[in-house]
N, C-alpha and C. Protein backbone atom coordinates (compact mmCIF):
# COMPACT_ATOMS: atom_id res chain seq x y z
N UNK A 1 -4.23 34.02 -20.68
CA UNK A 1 -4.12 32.78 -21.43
C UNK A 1 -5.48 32.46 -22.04
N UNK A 2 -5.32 32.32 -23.46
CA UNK A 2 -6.42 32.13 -24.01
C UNK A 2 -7.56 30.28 -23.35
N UNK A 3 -8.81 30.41 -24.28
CA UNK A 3 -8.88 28.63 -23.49
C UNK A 3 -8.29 27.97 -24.22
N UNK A 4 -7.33 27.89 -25.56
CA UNK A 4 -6.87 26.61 -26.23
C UNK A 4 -5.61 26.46 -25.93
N UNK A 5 -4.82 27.60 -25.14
CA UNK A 5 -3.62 27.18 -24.37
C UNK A 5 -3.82 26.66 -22.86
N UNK A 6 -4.87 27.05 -22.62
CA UNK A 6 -5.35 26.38 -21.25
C UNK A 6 -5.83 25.28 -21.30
N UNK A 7 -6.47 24.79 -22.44
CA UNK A 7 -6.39 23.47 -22.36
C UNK A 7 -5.46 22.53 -22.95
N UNK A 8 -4.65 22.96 -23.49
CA UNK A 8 -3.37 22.25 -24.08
C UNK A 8 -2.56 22.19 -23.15
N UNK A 9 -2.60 23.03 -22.23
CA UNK A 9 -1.54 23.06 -21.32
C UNK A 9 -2.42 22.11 -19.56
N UNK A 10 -3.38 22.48 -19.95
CA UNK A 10 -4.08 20.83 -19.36
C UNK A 10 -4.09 19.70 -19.46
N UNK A 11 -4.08 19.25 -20.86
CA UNK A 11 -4.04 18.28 -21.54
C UNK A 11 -2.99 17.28 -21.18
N UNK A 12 -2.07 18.21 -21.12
CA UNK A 12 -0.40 17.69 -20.97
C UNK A 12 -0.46 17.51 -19.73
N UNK A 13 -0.56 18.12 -18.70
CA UNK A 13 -0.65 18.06 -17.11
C UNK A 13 -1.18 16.95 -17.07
N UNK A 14 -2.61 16.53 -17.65
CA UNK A 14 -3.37 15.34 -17.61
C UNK A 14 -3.11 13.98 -18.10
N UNK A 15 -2.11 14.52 -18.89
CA UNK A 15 -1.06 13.08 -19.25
C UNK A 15 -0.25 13.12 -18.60
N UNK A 16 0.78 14.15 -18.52
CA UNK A 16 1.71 13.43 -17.06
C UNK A 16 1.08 12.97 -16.37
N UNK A 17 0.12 13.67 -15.18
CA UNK A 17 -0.09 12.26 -14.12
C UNK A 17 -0.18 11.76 -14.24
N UNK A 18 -1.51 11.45 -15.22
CA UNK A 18 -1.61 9.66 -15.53
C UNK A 18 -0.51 8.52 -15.77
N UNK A 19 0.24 8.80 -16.57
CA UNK A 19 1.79 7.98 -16.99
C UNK A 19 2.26 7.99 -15.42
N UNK A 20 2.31 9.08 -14.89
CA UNK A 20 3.04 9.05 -13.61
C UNK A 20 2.38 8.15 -12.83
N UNK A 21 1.35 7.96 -12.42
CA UNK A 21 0.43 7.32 -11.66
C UNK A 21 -0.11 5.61 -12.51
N UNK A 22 0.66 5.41 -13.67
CA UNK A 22 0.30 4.31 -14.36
C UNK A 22 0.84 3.34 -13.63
N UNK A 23 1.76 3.30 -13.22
CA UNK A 23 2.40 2.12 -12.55
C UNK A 23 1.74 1.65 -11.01
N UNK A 24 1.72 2.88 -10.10
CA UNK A 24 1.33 2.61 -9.02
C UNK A 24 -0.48 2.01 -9.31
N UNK A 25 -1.55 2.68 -9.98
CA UNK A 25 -2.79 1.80 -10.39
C UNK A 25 -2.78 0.43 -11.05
N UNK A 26 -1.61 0.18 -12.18
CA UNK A 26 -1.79 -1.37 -12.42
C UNK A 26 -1.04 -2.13 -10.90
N UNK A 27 -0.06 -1.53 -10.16
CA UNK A 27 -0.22 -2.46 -8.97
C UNK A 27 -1.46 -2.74 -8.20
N UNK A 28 -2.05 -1.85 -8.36
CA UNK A 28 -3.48 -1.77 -7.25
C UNK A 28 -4.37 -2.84 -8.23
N UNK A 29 -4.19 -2.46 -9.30
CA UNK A 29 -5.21 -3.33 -10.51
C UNK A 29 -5.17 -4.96 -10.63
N UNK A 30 -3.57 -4.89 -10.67
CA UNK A 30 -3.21 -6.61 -10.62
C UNK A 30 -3.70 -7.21 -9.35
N UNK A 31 -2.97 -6.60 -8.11
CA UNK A 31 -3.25 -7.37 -6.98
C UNK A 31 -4.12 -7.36 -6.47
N UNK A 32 -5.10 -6.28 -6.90
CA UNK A 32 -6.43 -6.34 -6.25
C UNK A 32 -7.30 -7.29 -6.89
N UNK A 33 -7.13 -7.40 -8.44
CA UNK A 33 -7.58 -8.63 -9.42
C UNK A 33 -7.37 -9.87 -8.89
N UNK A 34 -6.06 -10.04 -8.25
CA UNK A 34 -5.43 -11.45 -8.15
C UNK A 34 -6.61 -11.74 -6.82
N UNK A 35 -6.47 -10.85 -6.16
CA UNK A 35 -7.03 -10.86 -4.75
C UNK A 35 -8.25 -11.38 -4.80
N UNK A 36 -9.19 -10.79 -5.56
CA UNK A 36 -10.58 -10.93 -5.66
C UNK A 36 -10.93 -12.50 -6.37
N UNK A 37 -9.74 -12.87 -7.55
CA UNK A 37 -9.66 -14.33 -7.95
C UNK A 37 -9.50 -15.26 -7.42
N UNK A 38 -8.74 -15.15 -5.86
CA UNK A 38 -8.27 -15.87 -5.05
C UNK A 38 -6.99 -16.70 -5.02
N UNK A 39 -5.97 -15.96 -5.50
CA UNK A 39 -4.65 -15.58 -5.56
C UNK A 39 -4.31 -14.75 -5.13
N UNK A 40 -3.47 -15.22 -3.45
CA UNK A 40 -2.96 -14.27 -2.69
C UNK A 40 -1.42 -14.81 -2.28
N UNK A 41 -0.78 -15.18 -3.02
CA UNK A 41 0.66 -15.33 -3.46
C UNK A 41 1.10 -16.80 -2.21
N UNK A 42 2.39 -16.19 -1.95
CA UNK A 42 2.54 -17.16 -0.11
C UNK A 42 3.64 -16.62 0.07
N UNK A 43 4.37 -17.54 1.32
CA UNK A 43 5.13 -16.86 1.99
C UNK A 43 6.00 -18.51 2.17
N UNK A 44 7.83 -18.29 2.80
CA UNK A 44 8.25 -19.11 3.22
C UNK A 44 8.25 -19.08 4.54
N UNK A 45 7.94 -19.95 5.39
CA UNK A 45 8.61 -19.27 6.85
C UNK A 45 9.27 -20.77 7.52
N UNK A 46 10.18 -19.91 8.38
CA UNK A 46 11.10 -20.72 9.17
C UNK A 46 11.07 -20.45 10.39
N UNK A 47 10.86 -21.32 11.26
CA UNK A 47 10.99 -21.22 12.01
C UNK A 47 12.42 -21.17 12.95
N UNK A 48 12.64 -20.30 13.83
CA UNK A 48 13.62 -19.66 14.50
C UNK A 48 13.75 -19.92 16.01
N UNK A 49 14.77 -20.06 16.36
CA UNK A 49 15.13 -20.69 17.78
C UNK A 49 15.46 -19.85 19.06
N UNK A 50 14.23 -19.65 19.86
CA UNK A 50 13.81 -18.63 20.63
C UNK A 50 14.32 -19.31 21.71
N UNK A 51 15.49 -18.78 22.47
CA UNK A 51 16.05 -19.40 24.13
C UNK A 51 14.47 -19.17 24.83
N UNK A 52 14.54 -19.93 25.70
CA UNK A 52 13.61 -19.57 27.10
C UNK A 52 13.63 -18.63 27.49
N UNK A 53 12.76 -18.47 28.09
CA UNK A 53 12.67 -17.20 29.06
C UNK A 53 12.70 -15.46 28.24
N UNK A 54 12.98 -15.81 26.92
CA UNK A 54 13.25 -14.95 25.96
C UNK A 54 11.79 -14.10 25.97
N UNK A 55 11.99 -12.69 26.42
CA UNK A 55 10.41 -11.98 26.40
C UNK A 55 11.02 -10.47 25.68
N UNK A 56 9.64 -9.81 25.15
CA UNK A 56 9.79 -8.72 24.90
C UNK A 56 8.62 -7.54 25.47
N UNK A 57 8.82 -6.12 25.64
CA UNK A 57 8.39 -5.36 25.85
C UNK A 57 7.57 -4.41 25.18
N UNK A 58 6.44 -4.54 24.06
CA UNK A 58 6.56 -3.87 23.36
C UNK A 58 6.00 -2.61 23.67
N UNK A 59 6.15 -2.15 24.97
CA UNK A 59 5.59 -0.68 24.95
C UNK A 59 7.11 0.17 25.75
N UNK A 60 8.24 -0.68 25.58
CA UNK A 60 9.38 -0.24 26.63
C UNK A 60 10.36 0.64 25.09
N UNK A 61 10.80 1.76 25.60
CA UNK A 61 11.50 2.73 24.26
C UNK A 61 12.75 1.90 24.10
N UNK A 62 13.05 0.62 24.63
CA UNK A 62 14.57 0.20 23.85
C UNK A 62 13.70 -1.03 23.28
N UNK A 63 12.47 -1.49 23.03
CA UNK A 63 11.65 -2.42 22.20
C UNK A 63 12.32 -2.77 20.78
N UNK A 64 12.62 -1.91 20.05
CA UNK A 64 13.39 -2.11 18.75
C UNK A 64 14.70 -2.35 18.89
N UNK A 65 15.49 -1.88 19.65
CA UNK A 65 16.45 -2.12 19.69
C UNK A 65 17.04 -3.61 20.54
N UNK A 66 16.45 -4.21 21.46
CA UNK A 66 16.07 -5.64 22.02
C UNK A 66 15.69 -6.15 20.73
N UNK A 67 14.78 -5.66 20.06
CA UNK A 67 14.70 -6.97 18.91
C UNK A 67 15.49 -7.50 17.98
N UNK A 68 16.38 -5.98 17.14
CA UNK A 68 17.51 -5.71 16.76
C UNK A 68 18.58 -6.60 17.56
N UNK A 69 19.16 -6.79 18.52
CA UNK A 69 19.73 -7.21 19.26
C UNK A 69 19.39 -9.05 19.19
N UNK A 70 18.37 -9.28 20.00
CA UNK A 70 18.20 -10.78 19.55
C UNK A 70 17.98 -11.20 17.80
N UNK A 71 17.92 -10.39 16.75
CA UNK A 71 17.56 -10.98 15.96
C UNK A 71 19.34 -11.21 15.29
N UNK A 72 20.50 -10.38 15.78
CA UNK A 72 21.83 -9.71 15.41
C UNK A 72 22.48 -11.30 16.46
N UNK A 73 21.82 -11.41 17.31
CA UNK A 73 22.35 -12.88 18.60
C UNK A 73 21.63 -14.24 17.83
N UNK A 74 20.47 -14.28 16.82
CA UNK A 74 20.38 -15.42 16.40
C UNK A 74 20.74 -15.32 15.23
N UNK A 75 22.17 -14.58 14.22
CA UNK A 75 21.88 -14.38 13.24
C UNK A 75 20.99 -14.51 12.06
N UNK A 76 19.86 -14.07 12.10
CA UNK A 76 18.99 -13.45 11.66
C UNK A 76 19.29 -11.94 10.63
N UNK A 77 19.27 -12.12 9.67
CA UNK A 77 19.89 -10.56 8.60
C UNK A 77 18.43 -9.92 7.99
N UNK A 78 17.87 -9.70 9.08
CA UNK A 78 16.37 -8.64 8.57
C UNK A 78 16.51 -6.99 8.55
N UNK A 79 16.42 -6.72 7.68
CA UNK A 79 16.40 -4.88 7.58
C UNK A 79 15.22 -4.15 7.82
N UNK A 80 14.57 -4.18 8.71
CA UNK A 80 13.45 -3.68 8.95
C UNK A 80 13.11 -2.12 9.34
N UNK A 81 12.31 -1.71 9.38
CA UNK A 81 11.65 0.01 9.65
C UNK A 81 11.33 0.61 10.91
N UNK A 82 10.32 -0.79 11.42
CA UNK A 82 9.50 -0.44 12.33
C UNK A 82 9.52 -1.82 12.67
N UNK A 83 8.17 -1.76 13.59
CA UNK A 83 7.92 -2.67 14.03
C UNK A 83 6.47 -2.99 14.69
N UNK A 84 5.34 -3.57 14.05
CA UNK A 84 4.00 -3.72 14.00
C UNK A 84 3.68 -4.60 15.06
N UNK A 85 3.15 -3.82 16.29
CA UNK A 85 2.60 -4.80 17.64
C UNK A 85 1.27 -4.94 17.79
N UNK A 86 0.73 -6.05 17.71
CA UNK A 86 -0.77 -5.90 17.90
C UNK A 86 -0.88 -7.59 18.80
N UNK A 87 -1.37 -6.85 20.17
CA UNK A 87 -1.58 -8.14 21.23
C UNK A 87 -0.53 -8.89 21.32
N UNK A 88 -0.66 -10.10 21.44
CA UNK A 88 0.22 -10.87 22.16
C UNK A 88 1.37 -11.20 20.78
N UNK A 89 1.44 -10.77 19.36
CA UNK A 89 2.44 -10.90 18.43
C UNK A 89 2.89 -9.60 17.70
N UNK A 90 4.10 -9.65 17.24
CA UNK A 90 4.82 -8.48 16.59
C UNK A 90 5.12 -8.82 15.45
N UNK A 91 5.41 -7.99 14.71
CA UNK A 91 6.10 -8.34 13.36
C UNK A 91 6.71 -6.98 12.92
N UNK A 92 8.15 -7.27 12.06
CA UNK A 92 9.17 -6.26 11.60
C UNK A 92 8.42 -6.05 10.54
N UNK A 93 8.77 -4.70 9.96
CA UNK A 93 7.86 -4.15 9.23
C UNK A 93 8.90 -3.27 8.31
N UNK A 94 9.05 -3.70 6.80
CA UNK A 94 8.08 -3.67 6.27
C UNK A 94 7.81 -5.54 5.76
N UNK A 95 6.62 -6.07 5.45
CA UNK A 95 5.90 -7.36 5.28
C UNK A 95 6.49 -7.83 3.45
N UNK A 96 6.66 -6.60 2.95
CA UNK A 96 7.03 -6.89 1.45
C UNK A 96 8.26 -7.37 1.17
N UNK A 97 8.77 -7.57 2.11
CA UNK A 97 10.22 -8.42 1.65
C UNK A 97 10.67 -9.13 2.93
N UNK A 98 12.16 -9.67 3.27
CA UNK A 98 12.37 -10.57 4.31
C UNK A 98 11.41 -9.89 5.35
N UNK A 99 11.33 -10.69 6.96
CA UNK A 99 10.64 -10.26 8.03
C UNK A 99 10.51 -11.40 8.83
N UNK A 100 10.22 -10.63 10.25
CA UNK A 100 10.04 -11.86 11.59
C UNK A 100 9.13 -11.77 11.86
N UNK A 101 8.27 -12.61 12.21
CA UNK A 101 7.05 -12.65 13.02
C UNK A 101 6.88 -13.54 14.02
N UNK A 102 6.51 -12.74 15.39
CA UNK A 102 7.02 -12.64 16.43
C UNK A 102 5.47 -13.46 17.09
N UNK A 103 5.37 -14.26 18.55
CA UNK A 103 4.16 -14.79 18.95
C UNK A 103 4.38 -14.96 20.12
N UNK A 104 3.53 -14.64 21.19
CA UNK A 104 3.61 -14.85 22.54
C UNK A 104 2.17 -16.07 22.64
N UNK A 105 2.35 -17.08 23.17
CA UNK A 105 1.66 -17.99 23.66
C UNK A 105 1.74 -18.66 25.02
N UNK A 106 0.96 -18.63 26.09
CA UNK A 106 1.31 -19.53 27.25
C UNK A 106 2.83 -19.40 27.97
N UNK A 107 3.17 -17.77 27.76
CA UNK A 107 4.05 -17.26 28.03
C UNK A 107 5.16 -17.80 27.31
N UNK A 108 5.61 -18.11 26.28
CA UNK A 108 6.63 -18.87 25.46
C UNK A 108 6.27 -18.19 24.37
N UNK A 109 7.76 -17.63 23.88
CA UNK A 109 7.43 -16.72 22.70
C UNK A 109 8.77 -17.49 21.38
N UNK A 110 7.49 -17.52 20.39
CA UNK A 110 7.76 -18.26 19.01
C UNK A 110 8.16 -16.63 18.06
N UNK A 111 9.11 -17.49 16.73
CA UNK A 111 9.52 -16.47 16.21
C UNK A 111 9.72 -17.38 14.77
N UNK A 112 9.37 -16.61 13.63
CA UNK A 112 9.74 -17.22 12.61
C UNK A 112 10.16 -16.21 11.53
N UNK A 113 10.86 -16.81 10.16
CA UNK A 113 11.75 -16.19 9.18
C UNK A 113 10.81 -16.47 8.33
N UNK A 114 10.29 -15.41 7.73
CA UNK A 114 8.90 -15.24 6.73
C UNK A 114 9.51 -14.31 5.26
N UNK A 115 9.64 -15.11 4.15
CA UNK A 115 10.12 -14.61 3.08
C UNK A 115 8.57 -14.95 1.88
N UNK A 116 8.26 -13.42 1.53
CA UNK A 116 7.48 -13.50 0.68
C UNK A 116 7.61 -13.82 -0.60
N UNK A 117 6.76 -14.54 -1.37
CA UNK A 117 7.25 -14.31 -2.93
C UNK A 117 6.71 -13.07 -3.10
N UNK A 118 6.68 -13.14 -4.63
CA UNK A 118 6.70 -11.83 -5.38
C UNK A 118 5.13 -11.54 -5.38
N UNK A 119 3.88 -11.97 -5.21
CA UNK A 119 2.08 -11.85 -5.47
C UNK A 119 2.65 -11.26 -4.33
N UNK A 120 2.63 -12.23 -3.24
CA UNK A 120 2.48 -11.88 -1.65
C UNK A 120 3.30 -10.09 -1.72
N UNK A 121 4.77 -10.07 -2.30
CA UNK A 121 5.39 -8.77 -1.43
C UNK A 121 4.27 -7.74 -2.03
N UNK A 122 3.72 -7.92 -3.50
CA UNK A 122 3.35 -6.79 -4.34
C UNK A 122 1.88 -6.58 -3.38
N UNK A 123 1.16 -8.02 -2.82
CA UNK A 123 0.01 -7.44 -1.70
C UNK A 123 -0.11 -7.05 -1.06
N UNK A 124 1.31 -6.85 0.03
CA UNK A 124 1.48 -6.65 0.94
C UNK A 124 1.93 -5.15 1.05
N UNK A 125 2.58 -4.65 -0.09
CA UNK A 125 2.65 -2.85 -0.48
C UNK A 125 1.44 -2.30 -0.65
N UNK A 126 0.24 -3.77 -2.05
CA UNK A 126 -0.81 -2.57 -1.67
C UNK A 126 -1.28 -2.13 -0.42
N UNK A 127 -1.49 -3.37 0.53
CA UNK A 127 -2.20 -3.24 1.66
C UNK A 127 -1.59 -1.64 2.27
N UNK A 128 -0.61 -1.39 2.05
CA UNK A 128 -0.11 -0.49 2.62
C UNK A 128 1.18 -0.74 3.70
N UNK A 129 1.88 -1.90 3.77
CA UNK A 129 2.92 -2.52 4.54
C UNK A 129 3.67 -2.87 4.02
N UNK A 130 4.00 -1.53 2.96
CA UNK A 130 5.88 -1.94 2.36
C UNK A 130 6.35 -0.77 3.12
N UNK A 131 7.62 -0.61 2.15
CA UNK A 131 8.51 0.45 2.98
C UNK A 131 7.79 1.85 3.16
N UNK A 132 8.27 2.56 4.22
CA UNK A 132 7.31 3.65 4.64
C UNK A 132 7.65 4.62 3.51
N UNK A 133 8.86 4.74 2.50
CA UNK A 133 8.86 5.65 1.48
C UNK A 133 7.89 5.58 0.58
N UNK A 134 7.01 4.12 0.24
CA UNK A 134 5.80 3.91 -0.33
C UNK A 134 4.84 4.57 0.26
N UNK A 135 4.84 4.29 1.29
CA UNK A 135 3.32 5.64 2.03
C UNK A 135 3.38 6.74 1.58
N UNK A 136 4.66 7.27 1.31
CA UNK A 136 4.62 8.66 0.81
C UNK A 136 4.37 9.10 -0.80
N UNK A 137 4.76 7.88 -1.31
CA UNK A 137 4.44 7.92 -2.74
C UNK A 137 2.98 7.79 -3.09
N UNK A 138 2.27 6.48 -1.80
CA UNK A 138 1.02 6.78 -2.23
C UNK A 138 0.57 7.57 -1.96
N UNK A 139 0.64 8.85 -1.14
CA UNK A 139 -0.20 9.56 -0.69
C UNK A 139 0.21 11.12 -2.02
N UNK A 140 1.29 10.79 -2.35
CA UNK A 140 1.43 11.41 -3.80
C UNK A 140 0.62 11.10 -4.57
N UNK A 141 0.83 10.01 -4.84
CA UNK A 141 -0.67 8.95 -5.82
C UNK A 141 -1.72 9.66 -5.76
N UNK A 142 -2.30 9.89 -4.76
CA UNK A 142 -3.65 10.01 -4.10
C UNK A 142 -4.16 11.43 -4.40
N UNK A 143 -2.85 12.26 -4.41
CA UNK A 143 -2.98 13.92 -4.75
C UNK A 143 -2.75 14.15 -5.89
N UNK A 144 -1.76 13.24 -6.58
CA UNK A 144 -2.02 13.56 -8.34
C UNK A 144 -3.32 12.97 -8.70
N UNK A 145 -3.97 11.56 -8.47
CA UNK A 145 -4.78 11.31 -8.90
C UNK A 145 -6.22 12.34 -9.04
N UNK A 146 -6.16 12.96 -7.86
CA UNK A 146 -7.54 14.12 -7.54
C UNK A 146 -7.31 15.26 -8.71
N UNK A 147 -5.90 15.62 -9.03
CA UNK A 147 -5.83 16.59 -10.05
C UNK A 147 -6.05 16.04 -11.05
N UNK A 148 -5.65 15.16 -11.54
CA UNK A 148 -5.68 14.18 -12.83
C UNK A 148 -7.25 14.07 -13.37
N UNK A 149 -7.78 14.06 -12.23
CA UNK A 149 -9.40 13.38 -12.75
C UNK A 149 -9.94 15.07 -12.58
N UNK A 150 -9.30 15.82 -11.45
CA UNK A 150 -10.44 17.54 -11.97
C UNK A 150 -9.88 18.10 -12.79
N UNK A 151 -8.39 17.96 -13.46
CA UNK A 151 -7.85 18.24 -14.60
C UNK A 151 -8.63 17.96 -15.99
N UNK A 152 -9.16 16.01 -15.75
CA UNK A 152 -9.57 15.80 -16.83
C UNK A 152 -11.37 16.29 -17.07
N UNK A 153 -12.06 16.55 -15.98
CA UNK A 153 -13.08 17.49 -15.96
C UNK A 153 -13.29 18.76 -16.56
N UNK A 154 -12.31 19.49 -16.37
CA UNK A 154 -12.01 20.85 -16.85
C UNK A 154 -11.92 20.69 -17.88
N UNK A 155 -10.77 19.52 -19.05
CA UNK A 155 -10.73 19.53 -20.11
C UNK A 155 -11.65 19.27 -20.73
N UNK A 156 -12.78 18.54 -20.35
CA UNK A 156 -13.79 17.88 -21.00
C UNK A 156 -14.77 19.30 -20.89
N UNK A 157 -14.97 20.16 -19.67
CA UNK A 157 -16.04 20.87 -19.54
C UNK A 157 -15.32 22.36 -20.67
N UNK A 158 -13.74 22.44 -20.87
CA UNK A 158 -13.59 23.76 -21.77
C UNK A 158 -13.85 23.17 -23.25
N UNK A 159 -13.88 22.46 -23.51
CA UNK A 159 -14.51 21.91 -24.90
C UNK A 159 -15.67 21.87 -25.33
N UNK A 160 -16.01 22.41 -26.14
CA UNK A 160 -17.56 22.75 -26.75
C UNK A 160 -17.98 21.04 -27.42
N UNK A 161 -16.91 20.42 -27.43
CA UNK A 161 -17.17 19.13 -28.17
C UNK A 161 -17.68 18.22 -27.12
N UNK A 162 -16.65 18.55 -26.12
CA UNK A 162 -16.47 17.33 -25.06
C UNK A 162 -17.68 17.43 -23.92
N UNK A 163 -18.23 18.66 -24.13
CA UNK A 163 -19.01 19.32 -22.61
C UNK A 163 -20.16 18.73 -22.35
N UNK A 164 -20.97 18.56 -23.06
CA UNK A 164 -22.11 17.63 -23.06
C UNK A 164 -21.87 16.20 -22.47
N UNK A 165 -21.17 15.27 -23.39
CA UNK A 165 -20.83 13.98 -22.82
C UNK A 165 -20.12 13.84 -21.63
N UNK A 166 -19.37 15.11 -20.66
CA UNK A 166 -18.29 15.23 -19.63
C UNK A 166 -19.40 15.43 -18.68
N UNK A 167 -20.60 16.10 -18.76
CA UNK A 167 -21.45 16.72 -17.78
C UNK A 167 -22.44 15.08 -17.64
N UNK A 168 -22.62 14.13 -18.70
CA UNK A 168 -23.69 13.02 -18.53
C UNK A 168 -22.82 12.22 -18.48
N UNK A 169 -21.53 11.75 -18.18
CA UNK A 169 -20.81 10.79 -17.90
C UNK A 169 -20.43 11.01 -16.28
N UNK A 170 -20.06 12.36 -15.97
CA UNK A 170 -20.07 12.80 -14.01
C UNK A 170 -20.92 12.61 -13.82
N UNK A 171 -22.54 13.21 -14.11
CA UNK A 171 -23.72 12.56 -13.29
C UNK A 171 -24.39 11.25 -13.39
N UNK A 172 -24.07 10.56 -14.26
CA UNK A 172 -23.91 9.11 -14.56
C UNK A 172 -23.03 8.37 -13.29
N UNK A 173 -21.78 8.76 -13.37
CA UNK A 173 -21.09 8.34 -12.59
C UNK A 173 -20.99 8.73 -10.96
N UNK A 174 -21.77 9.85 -10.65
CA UNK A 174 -22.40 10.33 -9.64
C UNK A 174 -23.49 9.75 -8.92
N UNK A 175 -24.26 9.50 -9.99
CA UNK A 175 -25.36 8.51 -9.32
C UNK A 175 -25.12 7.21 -9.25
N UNK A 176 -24.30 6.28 -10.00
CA UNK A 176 -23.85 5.43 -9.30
C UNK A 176 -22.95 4.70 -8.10
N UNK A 177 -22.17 5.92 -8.06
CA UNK A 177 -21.85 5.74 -7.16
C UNK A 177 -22.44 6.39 -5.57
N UNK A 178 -23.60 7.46 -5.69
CA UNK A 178 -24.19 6.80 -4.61
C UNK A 178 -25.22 5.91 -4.30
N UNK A 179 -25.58 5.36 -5.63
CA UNK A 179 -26.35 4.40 -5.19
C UNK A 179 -25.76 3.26 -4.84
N UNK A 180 -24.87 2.88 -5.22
CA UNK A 180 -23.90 2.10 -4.73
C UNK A 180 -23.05 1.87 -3.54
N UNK A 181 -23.02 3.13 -2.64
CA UNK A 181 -23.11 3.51 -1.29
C UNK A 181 -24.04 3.83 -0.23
N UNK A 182 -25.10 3.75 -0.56
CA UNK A 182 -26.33 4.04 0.44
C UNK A 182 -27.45 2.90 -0.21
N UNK A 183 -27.50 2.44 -1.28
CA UNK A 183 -28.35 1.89 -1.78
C UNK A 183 -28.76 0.42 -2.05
N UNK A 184 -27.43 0.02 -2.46
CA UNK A 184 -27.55 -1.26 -2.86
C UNK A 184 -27.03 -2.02 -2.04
């Protein structure tokens, strides 16, 4: 293959991902924007009517299914994945759409019906706590993006036009970013 089919046939590779990967970066772009503006959406929550004595286990293998169970006994209609335990509270998972969140206090355990709007669900995917089929997409993301950008290297470095400005825009962008990691 000559280089002007190799880079045409780069070129194109280097536009698919990108288009492919356009959607998942303006999510990261918006909400990380909103984030940094100080717009971080909200949430509804309700509170939910926990009998006494009502406890959970979260290191016991029928844990999900007890929760499943009381949430099916207080009708409660959450579709959840998993289920996120950290210390004395839990929460159904995934956070980007309906969900319970769960609280142990003074041995009395609180429970509430937490419905995100739309800032909140879209923050709560970036964070990485939507549905687990998103983990997999981002981590697609993550592997087109690496080709996308040494794709668009290559194209810039097989071009007699492009090669100069491709070689002082990477070490440009090389040195800022470690000075920007060790430095500043």
């Amino acid at each position: 293959m000559n280089k002007s089919k190799l880079r045409n046939l780069l070129v194109k590779l280097h536009l698919y991902g990108a288009a492919l990967l356009a959607p998942f970066f303006l999510l990261v772009a918006i909400t990380g924007g909103l984030k940094m503006a100080g717009v971080e959406g909200g949430t509804q929550e309700t509170p939910l009517t926990v009998p006494a004595g009502t406890s959970f286990d979260a290191k016991s293998p029928q844990f999900e299914d007890d929760v499943r169970t009381f949430l099916k006994a207080q009708k409660v209609n959450v579709d959840f994945e998993y289920i996120r335990a950290r210390g004395n509270s839990f929460t159904t998972r995934p956070t980007s759409r309906p969900h319970v969140a769960f609280e142990e206090k003074d041995g009395q355990l609180t429970a509430k019906y937490v419905e995100p709007d739309t800032i909140n669900a879209l923050m709560e995917i970036h964070k990485g706590h939507g549905p687990r089929i998103y983990k997999t997409l981002g981590w697609v993301a993550g592997l087109t993006l690496f080709f996308v950008v040494l794709g668009g290297l290559f194209i810039g470095l097989l071009s007699p036009a492009y090669r100069k400005p491709t070689i002082i825009s990477s070490l440009f962008g090389s040195l800022v970013f470690v000075w920007a990691a060790f430095f500043a």
